[in-house]
PDB file of N, CA and C in Angstrom:
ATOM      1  N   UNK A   1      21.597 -10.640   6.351  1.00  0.00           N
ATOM      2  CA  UNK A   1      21.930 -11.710   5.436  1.00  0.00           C
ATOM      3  C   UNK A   1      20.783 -12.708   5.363  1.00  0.00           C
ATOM      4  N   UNK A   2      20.783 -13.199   4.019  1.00  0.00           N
ATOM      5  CA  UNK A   2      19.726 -13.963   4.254  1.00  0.00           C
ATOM      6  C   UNK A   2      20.135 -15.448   4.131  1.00  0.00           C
ATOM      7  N   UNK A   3      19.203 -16.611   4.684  1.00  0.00           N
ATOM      8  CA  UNK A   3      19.282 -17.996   5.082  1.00  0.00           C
ATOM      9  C   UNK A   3      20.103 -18.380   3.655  1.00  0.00           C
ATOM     10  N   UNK A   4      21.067 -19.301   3.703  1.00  0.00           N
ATOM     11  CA  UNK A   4      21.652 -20.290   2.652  1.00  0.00           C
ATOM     12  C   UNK A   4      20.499 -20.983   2.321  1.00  0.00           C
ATOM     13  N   UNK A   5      20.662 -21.431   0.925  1.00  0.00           N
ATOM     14  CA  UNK A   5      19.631 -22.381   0.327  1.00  0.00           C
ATOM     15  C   UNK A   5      18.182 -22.257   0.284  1.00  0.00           C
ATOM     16  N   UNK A   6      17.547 -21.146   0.256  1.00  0.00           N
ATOM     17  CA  UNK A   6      16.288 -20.908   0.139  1.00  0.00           C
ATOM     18  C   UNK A   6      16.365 -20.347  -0.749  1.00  0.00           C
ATOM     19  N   UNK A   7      15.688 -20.502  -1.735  1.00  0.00           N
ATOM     20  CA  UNK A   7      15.194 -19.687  -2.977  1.00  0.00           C
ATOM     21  C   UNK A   7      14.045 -18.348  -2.766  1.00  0.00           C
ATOM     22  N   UNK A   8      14.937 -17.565  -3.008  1.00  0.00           N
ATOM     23  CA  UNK A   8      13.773 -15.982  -2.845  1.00  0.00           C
ATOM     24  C   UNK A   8      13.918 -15.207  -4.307  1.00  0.00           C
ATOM     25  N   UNK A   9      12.673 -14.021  -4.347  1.00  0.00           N
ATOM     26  CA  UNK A   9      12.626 -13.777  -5.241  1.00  0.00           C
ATOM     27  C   UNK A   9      12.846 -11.853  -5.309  1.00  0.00           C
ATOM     28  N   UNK A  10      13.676 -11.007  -6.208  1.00  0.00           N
ATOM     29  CA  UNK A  10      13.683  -9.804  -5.859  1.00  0.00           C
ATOM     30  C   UNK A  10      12.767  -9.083  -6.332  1.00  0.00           C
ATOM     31  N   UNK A  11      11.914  -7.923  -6.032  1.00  0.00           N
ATOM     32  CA  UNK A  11      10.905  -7.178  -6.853  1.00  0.00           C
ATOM     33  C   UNK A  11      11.172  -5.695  -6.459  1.00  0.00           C
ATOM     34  N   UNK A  12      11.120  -4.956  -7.520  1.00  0.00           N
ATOM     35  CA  UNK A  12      10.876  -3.004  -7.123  1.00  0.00           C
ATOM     36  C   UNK A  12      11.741  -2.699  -7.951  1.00  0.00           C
ATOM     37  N   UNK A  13      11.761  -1.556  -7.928  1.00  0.00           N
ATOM     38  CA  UNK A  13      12.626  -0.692  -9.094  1.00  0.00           C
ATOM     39  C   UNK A  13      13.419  -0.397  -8.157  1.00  0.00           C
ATOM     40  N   UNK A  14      13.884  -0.758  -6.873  1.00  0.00           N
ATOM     41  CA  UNK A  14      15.375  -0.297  -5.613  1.00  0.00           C
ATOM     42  C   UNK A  14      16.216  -1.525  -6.634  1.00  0.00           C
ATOM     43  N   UNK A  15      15.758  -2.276  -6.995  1.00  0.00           N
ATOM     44  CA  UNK A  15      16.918  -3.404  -7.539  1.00  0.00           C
ATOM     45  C   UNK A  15      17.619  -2.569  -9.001  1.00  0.00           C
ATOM     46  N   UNK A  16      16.684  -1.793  -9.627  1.00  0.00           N
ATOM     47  CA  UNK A  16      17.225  -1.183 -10.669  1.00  0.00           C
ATOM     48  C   UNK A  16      18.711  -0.022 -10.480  1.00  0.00           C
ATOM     49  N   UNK A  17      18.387   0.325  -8.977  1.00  0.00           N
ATOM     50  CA  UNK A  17      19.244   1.484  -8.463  1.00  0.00           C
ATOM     51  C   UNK A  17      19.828   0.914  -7.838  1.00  0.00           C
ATOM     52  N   UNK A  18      20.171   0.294  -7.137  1.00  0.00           N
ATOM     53  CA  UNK A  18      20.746  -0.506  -6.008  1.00  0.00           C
ATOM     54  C   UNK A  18      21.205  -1.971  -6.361  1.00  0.00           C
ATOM     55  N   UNK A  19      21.645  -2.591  -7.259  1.00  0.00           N
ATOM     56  CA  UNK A  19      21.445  -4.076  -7.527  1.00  0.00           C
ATOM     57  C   UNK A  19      23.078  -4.322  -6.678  1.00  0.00           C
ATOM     58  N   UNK A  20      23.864  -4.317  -6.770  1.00  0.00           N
ATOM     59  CA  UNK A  20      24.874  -4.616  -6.412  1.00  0.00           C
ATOM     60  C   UNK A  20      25.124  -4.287  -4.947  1.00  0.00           C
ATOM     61  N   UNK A  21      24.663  -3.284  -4.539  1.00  0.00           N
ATOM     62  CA  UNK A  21      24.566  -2.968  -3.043  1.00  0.00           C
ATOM     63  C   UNK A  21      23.234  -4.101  -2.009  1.00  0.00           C
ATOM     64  N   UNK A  22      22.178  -3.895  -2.677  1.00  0.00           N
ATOM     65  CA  UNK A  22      21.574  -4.900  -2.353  1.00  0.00           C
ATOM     66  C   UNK A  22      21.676  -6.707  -2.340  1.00  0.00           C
ATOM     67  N   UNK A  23      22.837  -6.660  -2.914  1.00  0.00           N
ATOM     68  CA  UNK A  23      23.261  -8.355  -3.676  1.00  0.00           C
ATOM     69  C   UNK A  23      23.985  -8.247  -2.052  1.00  0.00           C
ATOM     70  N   UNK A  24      25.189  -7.170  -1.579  1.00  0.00           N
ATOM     71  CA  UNK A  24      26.166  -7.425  -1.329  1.00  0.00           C
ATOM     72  C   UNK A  24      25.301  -7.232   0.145  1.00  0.00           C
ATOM     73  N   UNK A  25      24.722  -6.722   0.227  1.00  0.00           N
ATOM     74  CA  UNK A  25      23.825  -6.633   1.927  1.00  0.00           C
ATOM     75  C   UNK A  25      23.247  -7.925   2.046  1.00  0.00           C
ATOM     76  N   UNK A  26      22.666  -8.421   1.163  1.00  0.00           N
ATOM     77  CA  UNK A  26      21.307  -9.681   1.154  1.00  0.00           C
ATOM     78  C   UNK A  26      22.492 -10.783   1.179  1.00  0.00           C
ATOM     79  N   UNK A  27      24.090 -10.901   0.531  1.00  0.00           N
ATOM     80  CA  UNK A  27      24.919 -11.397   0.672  1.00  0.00           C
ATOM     81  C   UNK A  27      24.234 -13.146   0.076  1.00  0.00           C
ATOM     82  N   UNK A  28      23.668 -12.930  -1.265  1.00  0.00           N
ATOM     83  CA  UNK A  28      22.888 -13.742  -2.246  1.00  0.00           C
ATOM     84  C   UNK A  28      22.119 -12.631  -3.088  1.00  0.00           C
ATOM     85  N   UNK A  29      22.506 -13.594  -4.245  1.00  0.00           N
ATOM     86  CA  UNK A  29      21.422 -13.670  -5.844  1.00  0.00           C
ATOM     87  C   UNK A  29      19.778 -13.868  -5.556  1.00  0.00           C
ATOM     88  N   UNK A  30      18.872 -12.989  -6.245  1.00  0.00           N
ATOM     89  CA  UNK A  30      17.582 -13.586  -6.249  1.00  0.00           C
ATOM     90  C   UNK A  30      17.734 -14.457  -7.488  1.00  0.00           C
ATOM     91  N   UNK A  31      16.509 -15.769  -6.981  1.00  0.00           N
ATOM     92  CA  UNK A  31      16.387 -16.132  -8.258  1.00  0.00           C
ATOM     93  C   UNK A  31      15.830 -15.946  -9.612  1.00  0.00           C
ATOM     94  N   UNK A  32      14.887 -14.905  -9.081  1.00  0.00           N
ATOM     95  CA  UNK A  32      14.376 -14.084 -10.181  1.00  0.00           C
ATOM     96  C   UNK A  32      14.191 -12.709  -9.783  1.00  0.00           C
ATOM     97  N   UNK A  33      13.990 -11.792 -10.793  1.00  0.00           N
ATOM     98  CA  UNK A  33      13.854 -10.293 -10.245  1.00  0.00           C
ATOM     99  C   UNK A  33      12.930  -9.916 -11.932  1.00  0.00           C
ATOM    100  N   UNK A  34      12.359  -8.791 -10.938  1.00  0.00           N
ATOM    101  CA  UNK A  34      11.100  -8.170 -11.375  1.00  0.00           C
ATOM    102  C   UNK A  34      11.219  -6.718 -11.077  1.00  0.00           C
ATOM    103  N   UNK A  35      11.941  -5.380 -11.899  1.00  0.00           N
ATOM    104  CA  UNK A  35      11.846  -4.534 -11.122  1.00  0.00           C
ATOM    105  C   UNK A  35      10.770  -3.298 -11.816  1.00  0.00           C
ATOM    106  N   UNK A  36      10.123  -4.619 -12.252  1.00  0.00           N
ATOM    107  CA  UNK A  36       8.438  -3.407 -12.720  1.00  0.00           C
ATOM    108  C   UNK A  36       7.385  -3.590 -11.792  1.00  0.00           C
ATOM    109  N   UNK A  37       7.575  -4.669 -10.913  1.00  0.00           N
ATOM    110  CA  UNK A  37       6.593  -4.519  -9.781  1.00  0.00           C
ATOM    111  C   UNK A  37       6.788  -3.891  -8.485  1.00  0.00           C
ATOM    112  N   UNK A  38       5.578  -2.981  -8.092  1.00  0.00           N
ATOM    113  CA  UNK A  38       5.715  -1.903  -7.163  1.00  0.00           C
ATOM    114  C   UNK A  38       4.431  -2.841  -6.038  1.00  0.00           C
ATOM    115  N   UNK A  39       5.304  -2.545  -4.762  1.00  0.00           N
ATOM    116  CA  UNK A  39       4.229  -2.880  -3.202  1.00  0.00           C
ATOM    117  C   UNK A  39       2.973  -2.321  -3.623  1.00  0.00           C
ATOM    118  N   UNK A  40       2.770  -2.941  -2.681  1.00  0.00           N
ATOM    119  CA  UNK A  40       0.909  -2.388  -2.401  1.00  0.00           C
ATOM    120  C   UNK A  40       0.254  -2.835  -1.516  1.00  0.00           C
ATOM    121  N   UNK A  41      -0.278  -1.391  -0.730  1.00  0.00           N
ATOM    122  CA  UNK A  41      -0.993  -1.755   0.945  1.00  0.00           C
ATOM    123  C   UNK A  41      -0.959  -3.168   1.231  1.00  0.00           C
ATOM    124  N   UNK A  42      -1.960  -3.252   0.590  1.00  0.00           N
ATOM    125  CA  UNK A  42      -2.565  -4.738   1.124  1.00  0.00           C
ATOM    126  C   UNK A  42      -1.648  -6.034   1.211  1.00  0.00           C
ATOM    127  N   UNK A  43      -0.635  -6.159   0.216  1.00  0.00           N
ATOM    128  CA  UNK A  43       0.158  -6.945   0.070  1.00  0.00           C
ATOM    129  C   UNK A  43       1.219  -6.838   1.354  1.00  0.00           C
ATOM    130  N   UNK A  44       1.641  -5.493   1.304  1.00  0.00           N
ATOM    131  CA  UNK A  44       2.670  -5.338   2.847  1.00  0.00           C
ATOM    132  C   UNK A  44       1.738  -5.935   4.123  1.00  0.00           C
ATOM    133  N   UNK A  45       0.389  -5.301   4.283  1.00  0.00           N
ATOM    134  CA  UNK A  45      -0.472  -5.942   5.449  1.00  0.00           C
ATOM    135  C   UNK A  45      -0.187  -7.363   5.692  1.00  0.00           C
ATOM    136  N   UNK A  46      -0.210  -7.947   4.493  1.00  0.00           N
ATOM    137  CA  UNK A  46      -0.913  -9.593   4.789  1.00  0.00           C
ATOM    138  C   UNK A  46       0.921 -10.032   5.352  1.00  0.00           C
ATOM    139  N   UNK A  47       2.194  -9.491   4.719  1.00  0.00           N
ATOM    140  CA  UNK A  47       3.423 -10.150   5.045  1.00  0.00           C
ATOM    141  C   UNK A  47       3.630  -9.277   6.738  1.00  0.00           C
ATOM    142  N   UNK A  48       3.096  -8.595   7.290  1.00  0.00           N
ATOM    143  CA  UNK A  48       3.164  -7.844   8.439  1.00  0.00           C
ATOM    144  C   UNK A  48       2.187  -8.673   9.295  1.00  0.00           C
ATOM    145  N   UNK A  49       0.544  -8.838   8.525  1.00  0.00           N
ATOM    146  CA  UNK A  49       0.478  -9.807   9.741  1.00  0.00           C
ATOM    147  C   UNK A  49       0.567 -11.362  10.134  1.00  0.00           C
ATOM    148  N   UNK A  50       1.546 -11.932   8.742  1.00  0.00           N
ATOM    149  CA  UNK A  50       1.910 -13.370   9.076  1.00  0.00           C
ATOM    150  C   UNK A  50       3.523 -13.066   9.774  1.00  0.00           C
ATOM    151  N   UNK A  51       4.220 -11.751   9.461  1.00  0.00           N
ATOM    152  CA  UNK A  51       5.421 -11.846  10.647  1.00  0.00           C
ATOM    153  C   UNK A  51       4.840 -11.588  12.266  1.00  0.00           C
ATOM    154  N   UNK A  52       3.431 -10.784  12.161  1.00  0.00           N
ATOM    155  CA  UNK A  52       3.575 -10.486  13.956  1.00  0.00           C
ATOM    156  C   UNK A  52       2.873 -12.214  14.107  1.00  0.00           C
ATOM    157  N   UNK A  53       2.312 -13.123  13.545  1.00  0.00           N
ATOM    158  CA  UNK A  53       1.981 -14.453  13.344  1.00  0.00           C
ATOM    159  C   UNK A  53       2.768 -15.159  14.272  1.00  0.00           C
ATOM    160  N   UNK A  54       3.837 -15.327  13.497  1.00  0.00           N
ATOM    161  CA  UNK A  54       4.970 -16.152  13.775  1.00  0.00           C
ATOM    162  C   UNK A  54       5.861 -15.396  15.203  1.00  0.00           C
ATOM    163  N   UNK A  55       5.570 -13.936  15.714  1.00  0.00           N
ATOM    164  CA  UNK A  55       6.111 -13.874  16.898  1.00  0.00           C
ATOM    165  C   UNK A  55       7.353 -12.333  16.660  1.00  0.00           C
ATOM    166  N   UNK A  56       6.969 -11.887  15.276  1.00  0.00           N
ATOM    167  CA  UNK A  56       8.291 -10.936  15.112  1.00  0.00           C
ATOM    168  C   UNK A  56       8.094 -10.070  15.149  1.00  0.00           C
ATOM    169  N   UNK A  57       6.547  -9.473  16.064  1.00  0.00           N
ATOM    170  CA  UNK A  57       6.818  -8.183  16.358  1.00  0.00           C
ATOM    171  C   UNK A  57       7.248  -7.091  17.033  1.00  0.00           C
ATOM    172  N   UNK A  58       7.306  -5.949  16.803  1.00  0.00           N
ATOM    173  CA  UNK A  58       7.991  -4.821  17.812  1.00  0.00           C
ATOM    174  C   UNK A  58       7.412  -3.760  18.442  1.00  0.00           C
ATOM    175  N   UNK A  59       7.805  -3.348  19.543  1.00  0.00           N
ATOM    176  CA  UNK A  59       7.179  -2.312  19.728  1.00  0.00           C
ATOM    177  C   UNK A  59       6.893  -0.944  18.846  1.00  0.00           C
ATOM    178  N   UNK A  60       6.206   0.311  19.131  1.00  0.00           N
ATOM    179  CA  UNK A  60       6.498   1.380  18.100  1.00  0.00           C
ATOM    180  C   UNK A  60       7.737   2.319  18.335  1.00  0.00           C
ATOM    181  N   UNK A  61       7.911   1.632  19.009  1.00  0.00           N
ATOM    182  CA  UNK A  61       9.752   2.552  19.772  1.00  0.00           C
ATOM    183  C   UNK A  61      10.522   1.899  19.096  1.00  0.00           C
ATOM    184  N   UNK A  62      10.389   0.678  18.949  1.00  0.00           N
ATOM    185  CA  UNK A  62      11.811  -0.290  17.861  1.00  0.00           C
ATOM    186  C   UNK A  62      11.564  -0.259  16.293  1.00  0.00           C
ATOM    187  N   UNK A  63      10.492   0.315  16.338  1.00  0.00           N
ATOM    188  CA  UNK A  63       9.961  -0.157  14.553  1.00  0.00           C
ATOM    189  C   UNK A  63      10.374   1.327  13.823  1.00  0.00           C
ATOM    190  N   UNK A  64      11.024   0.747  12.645  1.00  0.00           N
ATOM    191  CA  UNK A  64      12.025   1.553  11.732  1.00  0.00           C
ATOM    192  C   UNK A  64      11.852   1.528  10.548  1.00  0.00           C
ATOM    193  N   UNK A  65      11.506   2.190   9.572  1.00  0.00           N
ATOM    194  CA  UNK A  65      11.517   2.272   8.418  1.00  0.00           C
ATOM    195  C   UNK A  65      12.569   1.971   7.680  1.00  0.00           C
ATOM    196  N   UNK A  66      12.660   1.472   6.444  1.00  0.00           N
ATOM    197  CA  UNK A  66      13.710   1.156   6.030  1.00  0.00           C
ATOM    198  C   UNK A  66      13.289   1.885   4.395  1.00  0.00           C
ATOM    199  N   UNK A  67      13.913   2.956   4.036  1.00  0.00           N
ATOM    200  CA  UNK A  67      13.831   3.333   2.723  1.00  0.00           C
ATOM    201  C   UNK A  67      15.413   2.603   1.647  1.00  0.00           C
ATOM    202  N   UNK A  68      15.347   1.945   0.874  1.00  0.00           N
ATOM    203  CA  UNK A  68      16.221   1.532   0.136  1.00  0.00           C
ATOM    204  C   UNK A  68      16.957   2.887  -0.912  1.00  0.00           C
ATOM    205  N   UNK A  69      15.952   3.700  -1.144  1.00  0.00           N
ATOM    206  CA  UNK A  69      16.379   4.470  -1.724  1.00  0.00           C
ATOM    207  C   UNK A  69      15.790   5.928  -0.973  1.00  0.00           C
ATOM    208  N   UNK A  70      16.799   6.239  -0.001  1.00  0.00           N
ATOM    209  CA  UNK A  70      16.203   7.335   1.021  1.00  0.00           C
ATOM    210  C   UNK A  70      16.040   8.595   0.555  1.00  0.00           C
ATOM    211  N   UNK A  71      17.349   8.629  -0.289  1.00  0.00           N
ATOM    212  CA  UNK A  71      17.594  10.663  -0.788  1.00  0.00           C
ATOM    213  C   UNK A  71      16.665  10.517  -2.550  1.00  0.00           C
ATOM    214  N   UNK A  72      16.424  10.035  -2.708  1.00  0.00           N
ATOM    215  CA  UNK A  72      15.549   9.985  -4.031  1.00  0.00           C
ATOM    216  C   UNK A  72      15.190  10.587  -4.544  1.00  0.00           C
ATOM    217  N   UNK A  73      14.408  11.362  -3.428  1.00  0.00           N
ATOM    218  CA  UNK A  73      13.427  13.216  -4.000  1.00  0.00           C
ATOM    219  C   UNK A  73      14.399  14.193  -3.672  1.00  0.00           C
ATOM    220  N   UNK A  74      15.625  13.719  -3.709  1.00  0.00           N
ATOM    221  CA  UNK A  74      16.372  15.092  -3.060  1.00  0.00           C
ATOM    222  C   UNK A  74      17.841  15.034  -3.955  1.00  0.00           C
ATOM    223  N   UNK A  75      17.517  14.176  -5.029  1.00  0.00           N
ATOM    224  CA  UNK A  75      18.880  14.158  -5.952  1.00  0.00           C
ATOM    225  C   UNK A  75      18.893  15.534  -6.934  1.00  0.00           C
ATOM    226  N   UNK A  76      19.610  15.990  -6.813  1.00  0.00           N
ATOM    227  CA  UNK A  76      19.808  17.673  -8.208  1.00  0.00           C
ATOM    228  C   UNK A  76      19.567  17.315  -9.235  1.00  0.00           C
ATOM    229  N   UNK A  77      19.345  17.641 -10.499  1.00  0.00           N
ATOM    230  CA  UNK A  77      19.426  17.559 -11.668  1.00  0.00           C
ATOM    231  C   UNK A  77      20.413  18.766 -11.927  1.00  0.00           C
ATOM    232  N   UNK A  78      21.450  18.068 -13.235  1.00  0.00           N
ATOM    233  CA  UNK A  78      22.527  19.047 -13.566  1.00  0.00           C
ATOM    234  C   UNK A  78      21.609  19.964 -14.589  1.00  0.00           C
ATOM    235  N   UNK A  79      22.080  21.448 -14.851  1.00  0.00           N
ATOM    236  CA  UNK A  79      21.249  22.328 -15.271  1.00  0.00           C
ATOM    237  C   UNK A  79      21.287  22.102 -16.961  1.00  0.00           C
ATOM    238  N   UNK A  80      20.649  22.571 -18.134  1.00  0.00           N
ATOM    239  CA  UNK A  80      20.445  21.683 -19.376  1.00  0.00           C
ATOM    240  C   UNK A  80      21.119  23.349 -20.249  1.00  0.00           C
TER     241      UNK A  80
END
């Protein structure tokens, strides 16, 4: 869940697939959303190394990936 009263912002195309599941996990609205913008290396680096910054890092035994949209490449297509 995230902090009351801070204004954050949502980005990725997981909000396009996920918006309501993600509302109901994050348990808050972004105030804006963007789901034509996609991560990028460098951008994850710099928020990875202002969290180990501030003290939030983990070992490689605790550290977990988190795919929002896990089965993605593995959905069927119905036959045409």
């Amino acid at each position: 869940m995230l902090e009351e009263g801070i204004s954050w912002h949502g980005a990725g195309s997981g909000w396009e697939a996920c918006h309501e599941a993600l509302i109901k996990r994050l348990g808050a609205t972004p105030a804006t959303l963007d789901t034509a913008v996609l991560p990028h290396a460098a951008t994850i680096a710099r928020l990875a190394a202002a969290a180990f910054t501030r003290g939030e890092a983990v070992s490689a035994a605790e550290a977990l990936s988190v795919y929002l949209r896990n089965n993605v490449t593995h959905q069927r297509t119905s036959a045409v």
